[in-house]
Protein backbone atom coordinates (compact mmCIF):
# COMPACT_ATOMS: atom_id res chain seq x y z
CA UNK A 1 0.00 0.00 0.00
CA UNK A 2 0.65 3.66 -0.38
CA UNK A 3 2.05 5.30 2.30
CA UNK A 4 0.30 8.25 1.62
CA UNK A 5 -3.06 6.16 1.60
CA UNK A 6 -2.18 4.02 5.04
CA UNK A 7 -1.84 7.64 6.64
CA UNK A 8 -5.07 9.65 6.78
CA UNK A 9 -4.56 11.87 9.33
CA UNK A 10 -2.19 12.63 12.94
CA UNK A 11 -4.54 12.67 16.11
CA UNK A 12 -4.72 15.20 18.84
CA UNK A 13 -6.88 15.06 21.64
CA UNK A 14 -5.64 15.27 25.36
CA UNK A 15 -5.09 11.94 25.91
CA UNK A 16 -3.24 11.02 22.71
CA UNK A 17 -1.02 14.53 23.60
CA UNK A 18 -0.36 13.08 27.36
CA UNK A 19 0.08 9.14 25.42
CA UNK A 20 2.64 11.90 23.25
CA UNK A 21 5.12 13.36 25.93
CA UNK A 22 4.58 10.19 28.22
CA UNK A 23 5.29 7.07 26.37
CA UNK A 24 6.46 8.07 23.32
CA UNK A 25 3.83 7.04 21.13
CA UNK A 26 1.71 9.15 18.13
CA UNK A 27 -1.67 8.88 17.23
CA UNK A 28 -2.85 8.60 13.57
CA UNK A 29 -6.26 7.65 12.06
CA UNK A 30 -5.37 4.96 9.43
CA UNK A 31 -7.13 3.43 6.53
CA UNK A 32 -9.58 0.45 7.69
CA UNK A 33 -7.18 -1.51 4.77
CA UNK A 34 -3.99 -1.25 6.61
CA UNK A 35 -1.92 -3.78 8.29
CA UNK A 36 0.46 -3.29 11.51
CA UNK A 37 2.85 -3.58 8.90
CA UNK A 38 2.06 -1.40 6.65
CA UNK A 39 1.02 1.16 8.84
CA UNK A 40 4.89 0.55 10.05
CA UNK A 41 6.57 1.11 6.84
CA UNK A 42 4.71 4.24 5.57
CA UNK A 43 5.27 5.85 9.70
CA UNK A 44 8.83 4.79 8.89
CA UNK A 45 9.18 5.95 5.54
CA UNK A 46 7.03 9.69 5.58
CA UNK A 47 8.69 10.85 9.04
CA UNK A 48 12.06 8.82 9.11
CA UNK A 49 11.84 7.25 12.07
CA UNK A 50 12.20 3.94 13.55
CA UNK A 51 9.17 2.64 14.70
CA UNK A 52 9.68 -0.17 17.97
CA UNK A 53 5.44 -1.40 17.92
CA UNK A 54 1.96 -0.53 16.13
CA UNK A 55 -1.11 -0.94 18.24
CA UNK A 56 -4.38 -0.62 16.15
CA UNK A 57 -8.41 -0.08 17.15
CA UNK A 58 -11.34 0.53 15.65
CA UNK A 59 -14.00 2.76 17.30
CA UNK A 60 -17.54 2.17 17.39
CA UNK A 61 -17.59 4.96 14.56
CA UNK A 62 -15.72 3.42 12.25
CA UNK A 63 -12.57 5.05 12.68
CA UNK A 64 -8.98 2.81 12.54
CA UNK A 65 -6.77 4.38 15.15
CA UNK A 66 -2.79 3.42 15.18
CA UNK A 67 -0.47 4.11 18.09
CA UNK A 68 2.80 4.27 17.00
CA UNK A 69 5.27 4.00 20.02
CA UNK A 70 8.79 5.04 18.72
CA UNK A 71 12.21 3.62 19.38
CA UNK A 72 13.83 5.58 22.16
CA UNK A 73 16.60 7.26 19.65
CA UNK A 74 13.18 9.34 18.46
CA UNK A 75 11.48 11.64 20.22
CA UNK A 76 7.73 11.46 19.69
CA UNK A 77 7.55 15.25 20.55
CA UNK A 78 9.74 16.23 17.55
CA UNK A 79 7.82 14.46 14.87
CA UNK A 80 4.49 15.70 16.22
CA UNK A 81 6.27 19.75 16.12
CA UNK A 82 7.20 18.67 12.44
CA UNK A 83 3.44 17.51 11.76
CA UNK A 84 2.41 20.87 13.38
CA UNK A 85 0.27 19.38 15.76
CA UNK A 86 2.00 20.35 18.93
């Protein structure tokens, strides 16, 4: 898959800012399509980083959430300031 198509959007609400700063993960809504994996490879690939595990759920509205928890030579902070969402 695309990486631009796994990828719909970075979330940020207050507990996916306090999931942010305290275990170093990131929030995205993902397509309904993707695997772990691929939501892996296109994290890895759009914001060069090394991702360490990809947790996925899917809300009672339909929505496929991924939460992306980064190796510990990335800081989650600094790709979130690059996405301009913190």
């Amino acid at each position: 898959m695309d990486p631009y198509d796994v990828i719909l959007y970075p979330m940020m609400t207050e507990v996916a800012s306090r999931i942010l700063e305290a275990e170093n993960k990131i929030v995205f809504a993902v397509s309904m399509q993707a695997s772990r994996e691929d939501i892996k490879r296109a994290v890895e690939e759009l914001y060069e980083v090394k991702v360490q595990k990809v947790t996925t759920v899917v809300t009672s509205k339909g929505l496929k959430k991924a939460f992306v928890k980064l190796t510990p030579d990335y800081k989650a902070v600094d790709v979130a300031i690059k996405l301009g969402i913190l």
